[in-house]
C-alpha atoms as a PDB file:
ATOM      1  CA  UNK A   1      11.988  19.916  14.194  1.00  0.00           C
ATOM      2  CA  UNK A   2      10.673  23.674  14.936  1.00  0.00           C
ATOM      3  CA  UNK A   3      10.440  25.335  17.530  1.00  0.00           C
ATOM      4  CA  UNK A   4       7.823  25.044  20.226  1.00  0.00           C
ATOM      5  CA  UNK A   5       6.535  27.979  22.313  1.00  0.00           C
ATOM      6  CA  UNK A   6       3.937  29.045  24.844  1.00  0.00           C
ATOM      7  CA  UNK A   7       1.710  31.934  23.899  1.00  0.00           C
ATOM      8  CA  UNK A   8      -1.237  33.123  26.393  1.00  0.00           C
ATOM      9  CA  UNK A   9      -1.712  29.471  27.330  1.00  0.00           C
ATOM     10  CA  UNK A  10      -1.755  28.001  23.722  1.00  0.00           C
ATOM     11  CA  UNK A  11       1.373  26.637  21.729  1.00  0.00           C
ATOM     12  CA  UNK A  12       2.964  27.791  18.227  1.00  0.00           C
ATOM     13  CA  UNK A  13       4.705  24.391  17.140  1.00  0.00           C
ATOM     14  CA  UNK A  14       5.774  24.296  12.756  1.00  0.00           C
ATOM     15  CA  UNK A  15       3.481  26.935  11.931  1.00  0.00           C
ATOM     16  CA  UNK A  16       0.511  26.259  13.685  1.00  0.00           C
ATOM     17  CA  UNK A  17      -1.011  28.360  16.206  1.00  0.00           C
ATOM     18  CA  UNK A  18      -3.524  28.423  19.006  1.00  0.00           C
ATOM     19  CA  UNK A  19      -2.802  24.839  20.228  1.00  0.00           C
ATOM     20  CA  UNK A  20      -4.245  22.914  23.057  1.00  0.00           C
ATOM     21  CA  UNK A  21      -1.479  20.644  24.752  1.00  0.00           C
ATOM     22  CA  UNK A  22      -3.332  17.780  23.440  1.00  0.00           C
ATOM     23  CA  UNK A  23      -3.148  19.268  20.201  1.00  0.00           C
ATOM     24  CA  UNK A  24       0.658  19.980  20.772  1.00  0.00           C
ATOM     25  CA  UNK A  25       1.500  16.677  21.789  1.00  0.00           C
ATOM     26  CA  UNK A  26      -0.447  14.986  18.670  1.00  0.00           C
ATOM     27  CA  UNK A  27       1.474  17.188  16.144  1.00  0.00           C
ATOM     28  CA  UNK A  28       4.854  16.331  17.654  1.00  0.00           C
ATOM     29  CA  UNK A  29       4.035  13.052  17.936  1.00  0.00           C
ATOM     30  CA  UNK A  30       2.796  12.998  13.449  1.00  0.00           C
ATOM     31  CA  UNK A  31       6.498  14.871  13.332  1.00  0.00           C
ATOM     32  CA  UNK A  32       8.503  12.225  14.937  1.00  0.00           C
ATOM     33  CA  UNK A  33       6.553   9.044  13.334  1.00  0.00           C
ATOM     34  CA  UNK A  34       6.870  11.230  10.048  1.00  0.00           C
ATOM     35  CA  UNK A  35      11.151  10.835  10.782  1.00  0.00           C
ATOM     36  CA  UNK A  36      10.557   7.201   9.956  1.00  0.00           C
ATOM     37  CA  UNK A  37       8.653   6.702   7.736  1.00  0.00           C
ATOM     38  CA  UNK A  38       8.278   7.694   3.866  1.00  0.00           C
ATOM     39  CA  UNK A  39       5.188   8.189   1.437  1.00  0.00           C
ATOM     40  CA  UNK A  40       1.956  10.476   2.297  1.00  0.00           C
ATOM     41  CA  UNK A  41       0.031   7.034   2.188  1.00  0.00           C
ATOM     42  CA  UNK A  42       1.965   6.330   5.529  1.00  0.00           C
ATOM     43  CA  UNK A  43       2.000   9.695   7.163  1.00  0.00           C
ATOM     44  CA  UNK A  44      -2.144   9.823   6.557  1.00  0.00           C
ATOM     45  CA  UNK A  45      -2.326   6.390   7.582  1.00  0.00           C
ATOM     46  CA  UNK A  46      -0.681   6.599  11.053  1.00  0.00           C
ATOM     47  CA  UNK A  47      -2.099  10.279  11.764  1.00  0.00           C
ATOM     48  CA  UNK A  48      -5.751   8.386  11.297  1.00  0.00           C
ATOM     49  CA  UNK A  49      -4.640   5.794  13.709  1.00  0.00           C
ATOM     50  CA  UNK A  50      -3.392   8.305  16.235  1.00  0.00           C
ATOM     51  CA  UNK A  51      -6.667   9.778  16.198  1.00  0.00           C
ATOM     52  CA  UNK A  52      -8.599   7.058  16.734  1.00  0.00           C
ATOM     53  CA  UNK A  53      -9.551   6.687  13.051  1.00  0.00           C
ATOM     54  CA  UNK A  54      -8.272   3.739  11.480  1.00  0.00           C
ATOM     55  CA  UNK A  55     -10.065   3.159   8.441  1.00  0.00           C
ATOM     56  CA  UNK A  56      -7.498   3.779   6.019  1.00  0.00           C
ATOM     57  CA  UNK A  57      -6.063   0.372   4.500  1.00  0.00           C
ATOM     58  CA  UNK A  58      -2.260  -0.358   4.921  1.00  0.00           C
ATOM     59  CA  UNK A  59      -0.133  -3.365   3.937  1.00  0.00           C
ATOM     60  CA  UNK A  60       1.741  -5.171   6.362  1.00  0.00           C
ATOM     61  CA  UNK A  61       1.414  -5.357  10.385  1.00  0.00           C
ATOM     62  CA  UNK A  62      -1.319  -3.070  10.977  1.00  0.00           C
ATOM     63  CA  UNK A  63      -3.767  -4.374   8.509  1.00  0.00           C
ATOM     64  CA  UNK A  64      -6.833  -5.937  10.660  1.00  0.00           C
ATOM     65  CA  UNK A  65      -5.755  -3.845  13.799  1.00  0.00           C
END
């Protein structure tokens, strides 16, 4: 995981700058799902569910959430 830092109230976090917390906390939370699971299908998948849009199809538990 990178590093995480405060600059003029935004946050730097894996290459990204100008962050909101909001922002912060969603791309932490992407990196830590990311840690277990495999497959950009799964990544894209959960990152559209996070935000609220879940209209990509996946096998398995989630589909019909």
């Amino acid at each position: 995981m990178d590093t995480t830092e405060q600059l003029n109230g935004t946050y730097f976090y894996g290459g990204l700058t100008n962050l909101s917390p909001a922002e912060l906390y969603f791309w932490i939370m992407i990196d830590v799902t990311a840690e277990h699971f495999s497959g950009a299908k799964d990544i894209i998948a959960i990152a559209a569910i996070y935000s609220g849009q879940n209209t990509i199809d996946v096998s398995g538990k989630l589909k019909g959430a």
